[in-house]
Protein backbone atom coordinates (compact mmCIF):
# COMPACT_ATOMS: atom_id res chain seq x y z
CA UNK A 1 41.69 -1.63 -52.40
CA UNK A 2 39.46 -1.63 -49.38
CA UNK A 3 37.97 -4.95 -50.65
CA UNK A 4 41.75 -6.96 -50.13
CA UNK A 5 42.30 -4.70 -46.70
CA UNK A 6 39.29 -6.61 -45.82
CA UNK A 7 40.26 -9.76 -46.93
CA UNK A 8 43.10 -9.54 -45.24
CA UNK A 9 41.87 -8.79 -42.40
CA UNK A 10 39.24 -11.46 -42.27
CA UNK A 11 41.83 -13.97 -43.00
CA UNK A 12 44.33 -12.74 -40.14
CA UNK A 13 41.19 -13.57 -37.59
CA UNK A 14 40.62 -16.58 -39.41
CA UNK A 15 43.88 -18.34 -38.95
CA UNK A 16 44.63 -16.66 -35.34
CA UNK A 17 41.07 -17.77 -34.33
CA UNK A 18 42.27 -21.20 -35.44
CA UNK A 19 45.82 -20.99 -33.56
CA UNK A 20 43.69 -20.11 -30.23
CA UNK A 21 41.55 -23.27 -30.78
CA UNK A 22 44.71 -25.50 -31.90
CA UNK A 23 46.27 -24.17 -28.18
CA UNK A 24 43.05 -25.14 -26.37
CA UNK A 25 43.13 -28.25 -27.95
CA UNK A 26 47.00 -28.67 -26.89
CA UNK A 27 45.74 -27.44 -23.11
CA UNK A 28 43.37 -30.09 -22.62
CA UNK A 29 45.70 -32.57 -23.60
CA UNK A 30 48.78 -31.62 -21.46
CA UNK A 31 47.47 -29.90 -18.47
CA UNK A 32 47.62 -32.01 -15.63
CA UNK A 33 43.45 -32.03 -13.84
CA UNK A 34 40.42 -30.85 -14.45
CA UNK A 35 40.43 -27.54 -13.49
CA UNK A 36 43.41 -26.58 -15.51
CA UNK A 37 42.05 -28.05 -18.84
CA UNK A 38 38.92 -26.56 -17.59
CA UNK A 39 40.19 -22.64 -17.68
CA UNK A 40 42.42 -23.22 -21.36
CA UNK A 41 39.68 -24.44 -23.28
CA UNK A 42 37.39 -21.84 -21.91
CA UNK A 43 39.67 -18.58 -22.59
CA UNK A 44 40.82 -20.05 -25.50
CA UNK A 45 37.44 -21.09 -26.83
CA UNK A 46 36.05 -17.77 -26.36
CA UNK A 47 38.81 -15.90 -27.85
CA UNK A 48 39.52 -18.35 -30.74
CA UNK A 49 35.78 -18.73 -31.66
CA UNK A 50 34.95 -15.06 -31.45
CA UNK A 51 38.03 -14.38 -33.55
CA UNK A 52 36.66 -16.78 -36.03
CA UNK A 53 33.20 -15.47 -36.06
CA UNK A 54 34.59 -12.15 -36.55
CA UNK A 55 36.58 -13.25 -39.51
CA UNK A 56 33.19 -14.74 -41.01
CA UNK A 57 31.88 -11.15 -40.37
CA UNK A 58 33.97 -9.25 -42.73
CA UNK A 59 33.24 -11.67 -45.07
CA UNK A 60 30.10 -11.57 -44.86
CA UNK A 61 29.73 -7.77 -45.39
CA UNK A 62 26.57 -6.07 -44.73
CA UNK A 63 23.93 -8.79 -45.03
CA UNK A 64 21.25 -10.85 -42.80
CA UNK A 65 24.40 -13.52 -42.63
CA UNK A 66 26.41 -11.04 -40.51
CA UNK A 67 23.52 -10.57 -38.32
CA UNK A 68 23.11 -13.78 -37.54
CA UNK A 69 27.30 -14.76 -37.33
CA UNK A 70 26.59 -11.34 -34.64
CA UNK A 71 23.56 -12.95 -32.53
CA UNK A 72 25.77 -16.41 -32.38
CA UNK A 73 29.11 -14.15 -30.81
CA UNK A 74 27.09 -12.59 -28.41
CA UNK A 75 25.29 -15.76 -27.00
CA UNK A 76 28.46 -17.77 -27.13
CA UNK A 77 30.10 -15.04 -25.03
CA UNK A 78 27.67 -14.87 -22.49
CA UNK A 79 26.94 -18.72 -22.38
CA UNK A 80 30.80 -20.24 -22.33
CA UNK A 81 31.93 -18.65 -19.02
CA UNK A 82 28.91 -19.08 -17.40
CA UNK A 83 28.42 -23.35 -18.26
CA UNK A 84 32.26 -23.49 -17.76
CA UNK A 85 31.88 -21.86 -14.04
CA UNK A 86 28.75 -24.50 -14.13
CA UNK A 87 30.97 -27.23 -14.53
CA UNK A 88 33.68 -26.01 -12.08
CA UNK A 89 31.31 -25.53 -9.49
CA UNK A 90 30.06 -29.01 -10.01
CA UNK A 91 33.09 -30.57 -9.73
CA UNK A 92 34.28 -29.11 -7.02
CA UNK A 93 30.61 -29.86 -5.03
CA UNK A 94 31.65 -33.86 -6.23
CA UNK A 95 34.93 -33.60 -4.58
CA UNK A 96 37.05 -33.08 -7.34
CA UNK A 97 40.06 -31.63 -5.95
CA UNK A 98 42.57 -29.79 -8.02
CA UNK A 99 46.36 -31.21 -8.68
CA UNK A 100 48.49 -29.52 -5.92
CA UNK A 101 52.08 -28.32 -6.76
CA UNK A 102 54.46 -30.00 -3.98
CA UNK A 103 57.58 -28.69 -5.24
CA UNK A 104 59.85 -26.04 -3.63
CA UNK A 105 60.60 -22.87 -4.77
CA UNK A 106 63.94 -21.84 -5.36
């Protein structure tokens, strides 16, 4: 019984972790500059990656496999924000303005 909880489980962060990347795919596609496409692929990167590596986790049960599916969450969670903010700051330095909004409210 615990066995197809776990299953279960693992395949519900499978397939979400996969609907987070599909959106971040969709977000750099439609989003109008740089800095927008920038922002959904990194949140939904992070999120649908992690969600996938988590899934491989419970699959992987207790073994050396989980430890290393562990040591590659934790570096890609600590390295995505930081070379995304790289990147931001970089274009911004080259001039890269953002898309400004002229329309009216109301």
């Amino acid at each position: 019984m615990l066995d197809i909880l776990l299953d279960i489980l693992s395949w519900i962060l499978l397939l979400g972790g996969a609907l987070f990347l599909l959106t971040g795919a969709i977000g750099v596609l439609r989003f109008p500059d740089f800095y927008s496409r920038l922002h959904a692929v990194s949140v939904c990167d992070t999120l649908g990656a992690g969600m996938v590596l988590l899934g491989l986790m419970l699959q992987g049960g207790l073994t050396l496999v989980t430890v290393k599916l562990m040591l590659i969450f934790y570096f890609m969670v600590f390295s995505g924000p930081t070379a995304v903010h790289a990147l931001a700051e970089a274009a911004q330095v080259s001039g890269l303005d953002p898309v400004e909004d002229d329309r009216e409210d109301g």
